[in-house]
Protein backbone atom coordinates (compact mmCIF):
# COMPACT_ATOMS: atom_id res chain seq x y z
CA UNK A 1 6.28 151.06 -140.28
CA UNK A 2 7.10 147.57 -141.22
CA UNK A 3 9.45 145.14 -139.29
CA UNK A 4 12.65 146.09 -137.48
CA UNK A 5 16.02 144.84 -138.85
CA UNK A 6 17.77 144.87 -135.78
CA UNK A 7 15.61 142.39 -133.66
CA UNK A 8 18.28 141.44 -131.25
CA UNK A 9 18.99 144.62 -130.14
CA UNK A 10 15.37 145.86 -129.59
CA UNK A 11 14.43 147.64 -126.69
CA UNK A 12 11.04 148.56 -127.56
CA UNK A 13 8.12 147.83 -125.10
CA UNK A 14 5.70 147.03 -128.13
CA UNK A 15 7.89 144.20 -129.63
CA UNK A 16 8.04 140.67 -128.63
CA UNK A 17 9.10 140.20 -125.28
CA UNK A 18 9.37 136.37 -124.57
CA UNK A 19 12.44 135.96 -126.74
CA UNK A 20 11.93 132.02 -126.25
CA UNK A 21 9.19 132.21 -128.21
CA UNK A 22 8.64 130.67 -131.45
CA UNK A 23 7.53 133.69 -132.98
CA UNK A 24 10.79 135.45 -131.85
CA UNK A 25 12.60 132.89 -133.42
CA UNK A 26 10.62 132.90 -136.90
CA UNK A 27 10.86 137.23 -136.79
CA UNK A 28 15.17 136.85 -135.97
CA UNK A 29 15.41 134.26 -139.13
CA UNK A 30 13.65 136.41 -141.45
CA UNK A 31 15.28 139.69 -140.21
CA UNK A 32 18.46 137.64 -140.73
CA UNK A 33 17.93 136.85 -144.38
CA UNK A 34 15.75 139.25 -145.89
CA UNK A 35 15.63 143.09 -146.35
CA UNK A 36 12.16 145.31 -146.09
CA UNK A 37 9.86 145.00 -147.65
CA UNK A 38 10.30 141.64 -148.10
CA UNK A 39 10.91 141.20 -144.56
CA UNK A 40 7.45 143.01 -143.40
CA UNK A 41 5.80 140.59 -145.97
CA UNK A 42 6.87 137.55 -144.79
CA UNK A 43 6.53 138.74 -141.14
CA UNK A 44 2.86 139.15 -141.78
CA UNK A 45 2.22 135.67 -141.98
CA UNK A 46 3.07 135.15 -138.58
CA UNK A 47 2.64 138.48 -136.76
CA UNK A 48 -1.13 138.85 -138.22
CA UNK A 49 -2.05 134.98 -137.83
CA UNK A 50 -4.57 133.70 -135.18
CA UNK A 51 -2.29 132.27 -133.24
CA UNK A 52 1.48 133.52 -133.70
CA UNK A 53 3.01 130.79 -132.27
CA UNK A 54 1.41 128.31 -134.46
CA UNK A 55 2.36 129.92 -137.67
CA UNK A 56 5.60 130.29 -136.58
CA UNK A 57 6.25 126.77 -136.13
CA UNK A 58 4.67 125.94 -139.22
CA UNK A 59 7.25 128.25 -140.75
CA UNK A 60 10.21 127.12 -138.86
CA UNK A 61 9.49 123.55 -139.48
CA UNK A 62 8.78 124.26 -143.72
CA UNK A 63 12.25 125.96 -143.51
CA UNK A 64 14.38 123.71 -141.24
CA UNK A 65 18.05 123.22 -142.18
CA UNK A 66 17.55 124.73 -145.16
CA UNK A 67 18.74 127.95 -146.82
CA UNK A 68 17.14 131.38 -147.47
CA UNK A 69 16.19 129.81 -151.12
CA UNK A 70 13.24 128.11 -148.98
CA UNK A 71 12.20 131.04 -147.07
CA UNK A 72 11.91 132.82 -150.75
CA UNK A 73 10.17 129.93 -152.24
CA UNK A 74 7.70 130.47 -148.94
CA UNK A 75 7.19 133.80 -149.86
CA UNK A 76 6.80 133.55 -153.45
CA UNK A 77 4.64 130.60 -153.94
CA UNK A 78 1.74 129.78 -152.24
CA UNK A 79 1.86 125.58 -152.53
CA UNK A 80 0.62 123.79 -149.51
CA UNK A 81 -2.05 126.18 -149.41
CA UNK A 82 -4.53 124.78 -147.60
CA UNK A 83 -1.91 124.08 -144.78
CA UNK A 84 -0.36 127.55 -144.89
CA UNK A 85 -4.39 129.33 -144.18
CA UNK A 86 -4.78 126.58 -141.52
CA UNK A 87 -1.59 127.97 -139.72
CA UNK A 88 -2.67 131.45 -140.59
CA UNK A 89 -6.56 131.51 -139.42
CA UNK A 90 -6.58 128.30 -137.42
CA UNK A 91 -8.14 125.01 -138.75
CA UNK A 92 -11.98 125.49 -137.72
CA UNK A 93 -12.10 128.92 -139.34
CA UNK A 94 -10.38 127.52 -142.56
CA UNK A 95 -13.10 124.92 -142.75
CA UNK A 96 -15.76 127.62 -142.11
CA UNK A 97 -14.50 129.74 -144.69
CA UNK A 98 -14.79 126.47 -147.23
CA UNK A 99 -17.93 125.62 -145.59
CA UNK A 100 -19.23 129.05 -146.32
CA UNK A 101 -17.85 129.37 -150.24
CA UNK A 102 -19.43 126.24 -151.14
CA UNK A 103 -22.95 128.10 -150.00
CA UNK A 104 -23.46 129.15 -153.33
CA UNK A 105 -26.91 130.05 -153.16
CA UNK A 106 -26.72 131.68 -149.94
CA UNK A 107 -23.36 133.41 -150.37
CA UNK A 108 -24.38 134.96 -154.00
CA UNK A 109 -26.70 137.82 -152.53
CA UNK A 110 -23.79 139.10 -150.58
CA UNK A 111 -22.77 142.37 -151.36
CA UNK A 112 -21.25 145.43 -150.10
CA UNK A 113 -21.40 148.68 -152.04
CA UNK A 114 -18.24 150.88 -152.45
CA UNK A 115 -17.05 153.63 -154.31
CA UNK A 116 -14.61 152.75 -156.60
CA UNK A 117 -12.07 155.02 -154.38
CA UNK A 118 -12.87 152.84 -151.49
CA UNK A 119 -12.93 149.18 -153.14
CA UNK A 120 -9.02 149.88 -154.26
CA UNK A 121 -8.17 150.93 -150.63
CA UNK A 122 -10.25 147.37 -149.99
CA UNK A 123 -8.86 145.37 -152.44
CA UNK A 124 -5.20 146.28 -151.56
CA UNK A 125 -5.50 145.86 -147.88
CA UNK A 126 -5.39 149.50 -147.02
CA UNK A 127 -8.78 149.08 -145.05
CA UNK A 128 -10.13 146.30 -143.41
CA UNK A 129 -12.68 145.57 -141.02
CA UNK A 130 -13.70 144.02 -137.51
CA UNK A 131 -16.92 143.24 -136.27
CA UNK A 132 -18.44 144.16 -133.58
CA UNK A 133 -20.57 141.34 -132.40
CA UNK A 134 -22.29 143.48 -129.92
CA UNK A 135 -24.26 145.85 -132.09
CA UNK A 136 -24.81 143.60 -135.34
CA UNK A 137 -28.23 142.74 -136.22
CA UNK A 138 -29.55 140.39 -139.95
CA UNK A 139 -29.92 144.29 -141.52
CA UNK A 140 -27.34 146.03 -139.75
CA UNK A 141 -23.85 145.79 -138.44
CA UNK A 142 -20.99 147.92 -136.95
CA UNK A 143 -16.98 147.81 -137.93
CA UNK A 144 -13.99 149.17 -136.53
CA UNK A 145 -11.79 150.05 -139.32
CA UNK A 146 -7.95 149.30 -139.60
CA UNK A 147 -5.96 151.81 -142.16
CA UNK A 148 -2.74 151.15 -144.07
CA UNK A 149 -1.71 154.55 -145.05
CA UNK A 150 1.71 152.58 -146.34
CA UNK A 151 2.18 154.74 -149.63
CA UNK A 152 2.96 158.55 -149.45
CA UNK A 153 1.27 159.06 -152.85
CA UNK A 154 -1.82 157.58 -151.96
CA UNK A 155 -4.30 159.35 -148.97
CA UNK A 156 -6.31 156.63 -147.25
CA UNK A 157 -8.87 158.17 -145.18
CA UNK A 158 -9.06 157.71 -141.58
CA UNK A 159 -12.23 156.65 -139.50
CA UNK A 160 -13.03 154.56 -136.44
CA UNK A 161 -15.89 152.55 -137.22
CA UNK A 162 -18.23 152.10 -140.07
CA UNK A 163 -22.07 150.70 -140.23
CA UNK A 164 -22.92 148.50 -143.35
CA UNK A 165 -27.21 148.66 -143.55
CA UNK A 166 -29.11 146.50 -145.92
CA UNK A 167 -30.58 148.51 -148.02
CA UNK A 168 -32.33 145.75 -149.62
CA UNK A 169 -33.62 142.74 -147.17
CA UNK A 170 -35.34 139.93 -148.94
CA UNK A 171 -32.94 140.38 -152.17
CA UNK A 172 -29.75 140.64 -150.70
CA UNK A 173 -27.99 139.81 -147.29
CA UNK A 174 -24.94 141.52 -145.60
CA UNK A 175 -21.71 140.05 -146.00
CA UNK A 176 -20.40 137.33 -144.09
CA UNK A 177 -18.53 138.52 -141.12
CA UNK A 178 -16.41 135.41 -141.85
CA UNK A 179 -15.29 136.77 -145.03
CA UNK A 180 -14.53 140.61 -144.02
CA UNK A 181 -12.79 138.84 -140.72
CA UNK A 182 -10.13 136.60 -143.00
CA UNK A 183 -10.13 139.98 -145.73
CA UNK A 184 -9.20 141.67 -142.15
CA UNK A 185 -6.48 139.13 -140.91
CA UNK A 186 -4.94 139.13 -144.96
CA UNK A 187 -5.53 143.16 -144.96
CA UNK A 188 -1.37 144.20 -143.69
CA UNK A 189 0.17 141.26 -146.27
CA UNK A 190 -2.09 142.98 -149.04
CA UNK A 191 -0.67 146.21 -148.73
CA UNK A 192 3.13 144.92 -147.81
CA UNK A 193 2.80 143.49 -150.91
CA UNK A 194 1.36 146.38 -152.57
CA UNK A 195 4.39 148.50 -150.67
CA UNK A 196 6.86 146.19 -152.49
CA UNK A 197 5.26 147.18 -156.08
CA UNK A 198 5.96 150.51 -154.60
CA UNK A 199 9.17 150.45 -154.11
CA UNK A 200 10.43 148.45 -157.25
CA UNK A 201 8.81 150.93 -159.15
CA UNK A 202 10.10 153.77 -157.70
CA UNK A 203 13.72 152.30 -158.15
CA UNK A 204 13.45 151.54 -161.46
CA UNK A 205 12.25 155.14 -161.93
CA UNK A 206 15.16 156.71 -159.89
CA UNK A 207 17.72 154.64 -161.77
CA UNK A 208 16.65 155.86 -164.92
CA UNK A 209 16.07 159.64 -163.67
CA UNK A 210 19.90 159.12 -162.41
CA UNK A 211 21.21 157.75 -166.09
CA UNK A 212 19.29 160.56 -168.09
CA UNK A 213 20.89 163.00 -165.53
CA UNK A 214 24.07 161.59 -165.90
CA UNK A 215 23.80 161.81 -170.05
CA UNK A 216 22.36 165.02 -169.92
CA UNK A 217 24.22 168.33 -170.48
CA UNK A 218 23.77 171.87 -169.03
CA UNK A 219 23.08 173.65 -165.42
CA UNK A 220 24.10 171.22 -162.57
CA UNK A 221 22.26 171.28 -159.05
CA UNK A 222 25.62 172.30 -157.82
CA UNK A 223 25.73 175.39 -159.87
CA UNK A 224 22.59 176.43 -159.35
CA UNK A 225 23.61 176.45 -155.75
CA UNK A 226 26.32 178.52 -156.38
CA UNK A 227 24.23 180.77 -158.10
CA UNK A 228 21.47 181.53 -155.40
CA UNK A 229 24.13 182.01 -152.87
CA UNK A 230 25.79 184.68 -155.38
CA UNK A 231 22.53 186.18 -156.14
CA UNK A 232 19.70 185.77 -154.27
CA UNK A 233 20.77 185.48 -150.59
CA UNK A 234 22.50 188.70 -150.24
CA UNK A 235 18.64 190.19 -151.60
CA UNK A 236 17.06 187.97 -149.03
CA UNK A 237 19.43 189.56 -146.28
CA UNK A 238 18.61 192.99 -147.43
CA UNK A 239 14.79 192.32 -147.85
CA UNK A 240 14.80 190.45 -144.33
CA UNK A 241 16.60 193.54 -142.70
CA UNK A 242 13.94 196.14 -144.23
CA UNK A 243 11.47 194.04 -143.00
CA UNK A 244 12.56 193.52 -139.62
CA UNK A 245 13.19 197.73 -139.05
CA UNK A 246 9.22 197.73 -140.24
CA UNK A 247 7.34 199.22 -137.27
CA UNK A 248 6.09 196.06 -135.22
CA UNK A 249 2.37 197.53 -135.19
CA UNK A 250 2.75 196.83 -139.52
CA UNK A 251 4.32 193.66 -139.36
CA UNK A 252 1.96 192.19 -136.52
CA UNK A 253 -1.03 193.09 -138.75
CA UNK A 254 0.31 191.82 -141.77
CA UNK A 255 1.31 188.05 -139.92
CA UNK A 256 -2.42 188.44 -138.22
CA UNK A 257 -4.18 188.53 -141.72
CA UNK A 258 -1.65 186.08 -143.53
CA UNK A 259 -2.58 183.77 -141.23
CA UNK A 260 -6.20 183.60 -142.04
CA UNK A 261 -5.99 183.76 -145.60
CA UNK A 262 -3.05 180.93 -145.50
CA UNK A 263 -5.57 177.78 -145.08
CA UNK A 264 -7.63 179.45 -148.24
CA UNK A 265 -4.59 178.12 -150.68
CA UNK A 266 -2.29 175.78 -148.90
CA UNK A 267 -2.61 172.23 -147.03
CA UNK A 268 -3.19 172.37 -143.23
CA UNK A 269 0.32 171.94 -141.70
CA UNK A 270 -0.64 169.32 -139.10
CA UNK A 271 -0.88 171.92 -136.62
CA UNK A 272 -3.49 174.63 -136.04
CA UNK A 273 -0.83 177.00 -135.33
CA UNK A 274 1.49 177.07 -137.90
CA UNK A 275 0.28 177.97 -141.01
CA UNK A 276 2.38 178.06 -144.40
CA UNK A 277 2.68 181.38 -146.38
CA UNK A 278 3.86 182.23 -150.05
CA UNK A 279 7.84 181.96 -150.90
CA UNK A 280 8.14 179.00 -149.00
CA UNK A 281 7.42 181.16 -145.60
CA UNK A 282 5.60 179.56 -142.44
CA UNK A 283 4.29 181.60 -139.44
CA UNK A 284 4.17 180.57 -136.18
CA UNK A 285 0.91 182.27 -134.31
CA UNK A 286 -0.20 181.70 -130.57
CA UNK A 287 -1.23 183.53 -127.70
CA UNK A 288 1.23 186.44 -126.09
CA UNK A 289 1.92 184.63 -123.02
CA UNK A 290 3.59 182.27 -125.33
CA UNK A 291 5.73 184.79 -127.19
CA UNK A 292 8.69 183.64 -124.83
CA UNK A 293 8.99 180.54 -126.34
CA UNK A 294 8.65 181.96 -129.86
CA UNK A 295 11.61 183.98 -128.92
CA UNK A 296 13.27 180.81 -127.66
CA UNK A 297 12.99 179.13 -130.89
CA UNK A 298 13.79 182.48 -133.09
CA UNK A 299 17.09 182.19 -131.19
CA UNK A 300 17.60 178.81 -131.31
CA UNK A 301 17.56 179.17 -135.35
CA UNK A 302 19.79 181.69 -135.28
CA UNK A 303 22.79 179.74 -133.04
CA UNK A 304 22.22 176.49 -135.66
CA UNK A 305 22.76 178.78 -138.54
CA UNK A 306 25.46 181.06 -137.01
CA UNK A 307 27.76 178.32 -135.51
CA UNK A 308 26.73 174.59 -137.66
CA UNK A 309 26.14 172.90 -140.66
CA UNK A 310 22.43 171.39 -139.79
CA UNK A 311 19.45 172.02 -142.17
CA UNK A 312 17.16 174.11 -140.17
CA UNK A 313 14.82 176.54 -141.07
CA UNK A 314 16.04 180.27 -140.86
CA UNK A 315 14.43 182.71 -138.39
CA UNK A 316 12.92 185.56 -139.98
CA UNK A 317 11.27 187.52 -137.41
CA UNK A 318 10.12 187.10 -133.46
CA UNK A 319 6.77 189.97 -132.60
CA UNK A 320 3.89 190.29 -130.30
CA UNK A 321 1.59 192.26 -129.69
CA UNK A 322 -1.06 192.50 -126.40
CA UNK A 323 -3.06 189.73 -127.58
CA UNK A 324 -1.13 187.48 -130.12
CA UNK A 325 2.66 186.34 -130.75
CA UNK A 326 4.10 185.61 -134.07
CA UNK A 327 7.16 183.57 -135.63
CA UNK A 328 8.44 184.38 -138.88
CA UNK A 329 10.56 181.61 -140.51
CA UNK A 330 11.71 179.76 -143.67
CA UNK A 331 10.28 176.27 -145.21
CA UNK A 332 12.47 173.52 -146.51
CA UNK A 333 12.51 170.48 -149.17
CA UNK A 334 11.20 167.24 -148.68
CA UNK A 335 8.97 165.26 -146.98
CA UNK A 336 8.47 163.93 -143.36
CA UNK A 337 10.36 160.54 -143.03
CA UNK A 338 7.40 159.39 -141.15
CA UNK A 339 5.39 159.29 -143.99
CA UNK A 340 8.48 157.44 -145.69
CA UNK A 341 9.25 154.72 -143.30
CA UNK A 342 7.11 151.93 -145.06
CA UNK A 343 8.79 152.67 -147.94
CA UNK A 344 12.29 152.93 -147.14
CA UNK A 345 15.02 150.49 -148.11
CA UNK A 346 17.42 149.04 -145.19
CA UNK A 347 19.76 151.50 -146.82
CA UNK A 348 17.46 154.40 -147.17
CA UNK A 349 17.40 153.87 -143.70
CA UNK A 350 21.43 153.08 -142.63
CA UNK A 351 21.65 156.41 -144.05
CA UNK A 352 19.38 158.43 -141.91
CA UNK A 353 20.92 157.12 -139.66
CA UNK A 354 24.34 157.97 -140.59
CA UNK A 355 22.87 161.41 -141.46
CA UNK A 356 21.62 162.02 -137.92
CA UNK A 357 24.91 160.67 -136.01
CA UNK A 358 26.70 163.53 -137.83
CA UNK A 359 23.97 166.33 -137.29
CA UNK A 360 23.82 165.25 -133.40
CA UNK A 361 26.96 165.89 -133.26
CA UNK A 362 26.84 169.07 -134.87
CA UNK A 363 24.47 169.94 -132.24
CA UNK A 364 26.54 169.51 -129.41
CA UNK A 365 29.12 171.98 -130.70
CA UNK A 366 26.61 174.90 -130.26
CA UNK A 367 27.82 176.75 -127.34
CA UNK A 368 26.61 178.43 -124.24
CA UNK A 369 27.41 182.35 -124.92
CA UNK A 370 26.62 182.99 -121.40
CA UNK A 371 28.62 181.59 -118.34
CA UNK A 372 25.97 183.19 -116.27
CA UNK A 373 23.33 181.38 -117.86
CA UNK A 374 21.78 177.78 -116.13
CA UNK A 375 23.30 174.91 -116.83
CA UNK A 376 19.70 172.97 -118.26
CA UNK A 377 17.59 175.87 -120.31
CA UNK A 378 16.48 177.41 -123.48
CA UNK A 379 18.52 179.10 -125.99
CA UNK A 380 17.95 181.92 -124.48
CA UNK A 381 18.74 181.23 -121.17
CA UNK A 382 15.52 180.75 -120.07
CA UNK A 383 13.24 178.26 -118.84
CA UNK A 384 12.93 174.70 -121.20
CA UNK A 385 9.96 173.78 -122.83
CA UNK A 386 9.36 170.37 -123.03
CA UNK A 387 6.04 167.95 -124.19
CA UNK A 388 7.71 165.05 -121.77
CA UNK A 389 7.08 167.83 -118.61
CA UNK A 390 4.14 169.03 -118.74
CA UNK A 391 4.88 172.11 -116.05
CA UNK A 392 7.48 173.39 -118.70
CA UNK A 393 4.47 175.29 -120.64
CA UNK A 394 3.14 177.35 -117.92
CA UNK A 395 6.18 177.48 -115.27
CA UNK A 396 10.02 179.17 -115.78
CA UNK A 397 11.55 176.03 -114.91
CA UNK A 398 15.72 176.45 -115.61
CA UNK A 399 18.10 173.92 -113.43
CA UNK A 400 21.73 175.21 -112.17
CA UNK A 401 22.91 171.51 -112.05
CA UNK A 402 21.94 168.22 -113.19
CA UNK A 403 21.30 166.65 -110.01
CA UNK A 404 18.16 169.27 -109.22
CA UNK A 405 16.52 168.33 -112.78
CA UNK A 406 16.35 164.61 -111.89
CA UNK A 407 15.24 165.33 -108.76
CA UNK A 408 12.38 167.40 -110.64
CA UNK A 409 11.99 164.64 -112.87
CA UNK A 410 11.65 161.76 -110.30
CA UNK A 411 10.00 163.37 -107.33
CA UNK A 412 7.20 161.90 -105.85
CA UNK A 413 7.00 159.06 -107.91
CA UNK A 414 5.02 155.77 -106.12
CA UNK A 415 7.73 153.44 -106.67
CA UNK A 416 8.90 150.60 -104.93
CA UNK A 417 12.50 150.12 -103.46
CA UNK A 418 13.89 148.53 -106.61
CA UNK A 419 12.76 151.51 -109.02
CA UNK A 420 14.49 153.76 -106.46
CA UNK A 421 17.42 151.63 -106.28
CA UNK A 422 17.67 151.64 -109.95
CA UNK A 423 16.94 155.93 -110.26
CA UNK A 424 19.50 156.06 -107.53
CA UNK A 425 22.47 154.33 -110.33
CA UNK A 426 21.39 155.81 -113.10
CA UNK A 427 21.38 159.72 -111.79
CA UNK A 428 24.48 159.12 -110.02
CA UNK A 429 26.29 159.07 -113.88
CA UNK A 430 27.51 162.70 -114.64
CA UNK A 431 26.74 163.25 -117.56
CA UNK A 432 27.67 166.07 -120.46
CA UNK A 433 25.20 169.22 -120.99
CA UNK A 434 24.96 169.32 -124.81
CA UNK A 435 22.75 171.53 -126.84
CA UNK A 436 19.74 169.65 -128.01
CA UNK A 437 16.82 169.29 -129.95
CA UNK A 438 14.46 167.45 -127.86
CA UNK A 439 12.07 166.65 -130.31
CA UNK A 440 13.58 164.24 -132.81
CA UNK A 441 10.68 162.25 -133.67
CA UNK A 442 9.51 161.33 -137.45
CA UNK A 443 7.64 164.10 -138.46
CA UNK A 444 10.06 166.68 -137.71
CA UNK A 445 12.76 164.81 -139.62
CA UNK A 446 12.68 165.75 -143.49
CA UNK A 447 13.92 163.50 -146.28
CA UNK A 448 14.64 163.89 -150.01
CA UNK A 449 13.55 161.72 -152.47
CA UNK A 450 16.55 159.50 -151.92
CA UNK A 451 15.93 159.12 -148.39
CA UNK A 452 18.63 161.17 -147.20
CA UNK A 453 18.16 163.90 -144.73
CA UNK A 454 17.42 167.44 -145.79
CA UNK A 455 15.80 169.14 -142.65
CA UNK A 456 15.00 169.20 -139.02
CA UNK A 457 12.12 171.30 -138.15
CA UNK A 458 9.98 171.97 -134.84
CA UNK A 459 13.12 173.73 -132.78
CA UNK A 460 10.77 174.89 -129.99
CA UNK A 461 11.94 172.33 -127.43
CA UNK A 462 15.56 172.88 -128.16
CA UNK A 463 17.83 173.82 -125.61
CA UNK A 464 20.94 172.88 -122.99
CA UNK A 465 20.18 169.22 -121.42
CA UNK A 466 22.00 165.88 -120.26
CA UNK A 467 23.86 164.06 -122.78
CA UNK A 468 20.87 161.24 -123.13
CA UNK A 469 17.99 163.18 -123.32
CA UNK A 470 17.67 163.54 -127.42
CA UNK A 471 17.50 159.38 -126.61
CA UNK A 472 15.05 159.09 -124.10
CA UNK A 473 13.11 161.85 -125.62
CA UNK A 474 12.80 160.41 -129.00
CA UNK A 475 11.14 156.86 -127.07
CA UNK A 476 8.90 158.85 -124.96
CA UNK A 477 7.60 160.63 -128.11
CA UNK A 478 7.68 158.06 -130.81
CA UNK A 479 7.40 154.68 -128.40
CA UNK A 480 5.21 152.60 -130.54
CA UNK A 481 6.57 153.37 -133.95
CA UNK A 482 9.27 149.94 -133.44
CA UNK A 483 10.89 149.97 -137.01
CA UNK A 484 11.92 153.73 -136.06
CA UNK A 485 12.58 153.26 -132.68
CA UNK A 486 14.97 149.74 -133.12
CA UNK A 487 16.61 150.73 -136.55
CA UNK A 488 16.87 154.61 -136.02
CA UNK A 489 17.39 156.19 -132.68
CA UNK A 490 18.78 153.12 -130.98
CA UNK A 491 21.78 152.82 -133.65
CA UNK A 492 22.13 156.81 -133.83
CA UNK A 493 22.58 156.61 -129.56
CA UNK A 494 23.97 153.16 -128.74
CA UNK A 495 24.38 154.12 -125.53
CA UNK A 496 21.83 155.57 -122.50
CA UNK A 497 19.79 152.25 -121.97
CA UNK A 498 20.09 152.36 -117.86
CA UNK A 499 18.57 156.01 -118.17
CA UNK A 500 16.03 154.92 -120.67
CA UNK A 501 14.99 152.34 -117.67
CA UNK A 502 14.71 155.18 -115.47
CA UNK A 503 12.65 157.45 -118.06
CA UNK A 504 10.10 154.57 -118.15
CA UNK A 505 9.34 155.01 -114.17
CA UNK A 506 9.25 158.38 -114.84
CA UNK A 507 6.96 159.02 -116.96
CA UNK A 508 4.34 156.56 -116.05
CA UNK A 509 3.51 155.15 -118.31
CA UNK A 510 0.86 151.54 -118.74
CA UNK A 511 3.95 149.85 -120.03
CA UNK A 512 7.64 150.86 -119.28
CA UNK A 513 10.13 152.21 -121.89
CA UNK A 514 11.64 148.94 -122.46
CA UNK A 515 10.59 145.39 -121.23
């Protein structure tokens, strides 16, 4: 996802956590001066070294008491070179490597044979491999494989491993696993670099798209707005009306055969249950016990379009019948900011943020239309469901207060006195109950080509909860995913850090929430 921006104020488990460090220091000077991806590039050369703490001193000390004019002359030139791949791969592997080039006659028969598909992935760092000492042999040997699926345009396939056989013994020889191991170590500063291409190009291209639009004359986005709402939504209300007075038996056999034919002429959606149907239509299909939730969500759309101004798809129909269940809803534009990240600017990404302070907010203003209704549940009224607990798909679960959810939440947890003490502070904060998504995590955010915000999708978790769980929720789903984590949801909720702490006992996990 590239490196975080704010550094300081990272709470993420996966980052650095010995903030003495020199590393830590190198990673806060070049978050300091530089934006992504120049940032990510630079990181590389200390975050994918041998030994991080080596190649950030050699950094620090190249760039000590001067300005950020030496950090770019790092970056851009590659002088000192032998002394930059020493701090990079360590000293004995450098002279290995040299060792091992001037081999010329037993280096020459070394070949590996790719498609042409698979050497650009290669070249550019968007694969890489690892041996695995274990299972190598002279005519055989095993690889993991690393992917850098950095550039939305460009599909890099995804496998584990990979076996390279010599198909010819006596003529040629496997490659050195010396070479694929420094090709492996360069592989993330290849494609940062090939990210930065990217983006230049794609700026350049946007600036001009935004000049001809500018010079051009004619129908305006803005009109054409105007226009559908004029003309074609009152059709869509009357078509959607028809439809929904169809007898259910004719609608639930028409959704049951859509859905088969849909993976004939579209993408798979990511998900073997939602499938995406002609006029930008996608249907929701599962078993009948689940048709509650399906109902959940159908309502949930319907409160975000009746009461706020979020981008959410539209809820077109909610059926069952004794063996199936069946949501009917609308698509939207743009693409999944998850598969954006790498390539977003520091201001692409300011302004998702600023974009998802003002839609949380919109949120909360949904209200409950039931007093008799619990105070923690679905749309509906009904019980939550929720991917962070795990008894919400099978079990009714609703809470009439928010000291009975925590107590869900933290019960019979093998923790010592300190975790309890610490539960014991954090729950005793009242907090808000606030409509929520509960699922904010990058692939149900949707961005336009600019970056900004243009949908939130995947509503099935939404519902009434505490004020901090859209935060917590979006670390327990997305935990690893740092430039997301630090430069997204901790600036949208500045707040909620104590709870956090508490989510990380909670949920168990090998490593905490936050250090």
């Amino acid at each position: 996802m590239g490196t975080l921006y704010h550094i300081s104020e990272s709470i993420s488990w996966r980052f650095i956590q010995n903030k003495a460090s020199a590393e830590y220091e190198a990673i806060s000077a070049i978050a300091e001066l530089f934006p992504h991806p120049e940032r990510t590039i630079l990181s590389s050369f200390v975050q994918q070294a041998l030994d991080r703490e080596v190649a950030a001193r050699f950094l620090l000390d190249e760039i000590s008491g001067k300005t950020k004019a030496a950090l770019t002359e790092f970056l851009a030139t590659w002088g000192k070179l032998y002394k930059m791949f020493a701090a990079f791969i360590g000293e004995s592997q450098l002279r290995g490597l040299c060792s091992l080039m001037n081999q010329n006659s037993s280096s020459s028969g070394q070949l590996i044979l790719l498609s042409s598909r698979m050497f650009e992935h290669f070249k550019n760092g968007r694969i890489s491999f690892k041996a695995s000492k274990a299972s190598a042999t002279e005519d055989s040997a095993r690889y993991s494989v690393k992917t850098n699926n950095f550039i939305p345009s460009i599909a890099v396939e995804s496998f584990h491993f990979v076996t390279f056989e010599n198909k010819a013994a006596g003529v040629a020889s496997l490659p050195r696993a010396q070479l694929l191991a420094a090709h492996h170590l360069f592989a993330d500063a290849l494609a940062w670099l090939e990210v930065s291409k990217y983006m230049k190009e794609a700026f350049h291209a946007s600036y001009n798209d935004t000049q001809l639009f500018q010079n051009s004359t004619g129908s305006t986005p803005a009109k054409r707005n105007s226009l559908r709402r004029r003309c074609v939504e009152p059709l869509t209300r009357i078509l959607r009306h028809l439809w929904i007075h169809t007898p259910v038996a004719c609608r639930v056999f028409t959704y049951k055969y859509l859905g088969l034919i849909a993976n004939r002429f579209y993408r798979h959606t990511g998900s073997d249950w939602t499938f995406r149907l002609p006029f930008n239509l996608y249907l929701r299909v599962a078993d009948c016990d689940w048709a509650p939730k399906h109902r959940a969500e159908c309502r949930t759309l319907q409160l975000v379009e009746q009461y706020i101004q979020v981008p959410a798809p539209r809820a077109l129909d909610a059926v069952q019948n004794s063996h199936s269940s069946f949501l009917l809803m609308t698509g939207l534009p743009g693409q999944r900011i998850g598969s954006r990240l790498h390539t977003m600017t520091d201001r692409q990404i300011y302004a998702a943020v600023e974009d998802l302070i003002r839609y949380i907010a919109e949120l909360r203003k949904i209200p409950k239309e039931h007093n008799s209704y619990p105070l923690i549940c679905n749309a509906l009224g009904t019980g939550i469901l929720d991917w962070r607990i795990a008894d919400s798909q099978r079990e009714e679960l609703t809470f009439q207060d928010e000291a009975s959810f925590h107590r869900y939440l933290t019960s019979d947890l093998p923790l010592d006195e300190d975790a309890w003490k610490t539960i014991s502070k954090s729950h005793g904060v009242k907090h808000d109950i606030v409509f929520t998504h509960a699922d904010l995590n990058p692939r149900n955010i949707l961005v336009d080509e600019s970056g900004r915000i243009c949908g939130i999708v995947d509503w099935e978790c939404a519902g009434w909860y505490p004020e901090y769980w859209e935060f917590t929720k979006a670390h327990f789903t997305v935990r690893v995913t740092i430039r997301w984590i630090a430069d997204v949801i901790n600036q949208v909720f500045p707040g909620y850090r104590n709870e956090l702490e508490v989510e990380g006992y909670a949920v168990q996990h090998d490593a905490p929430l936050v250090e």
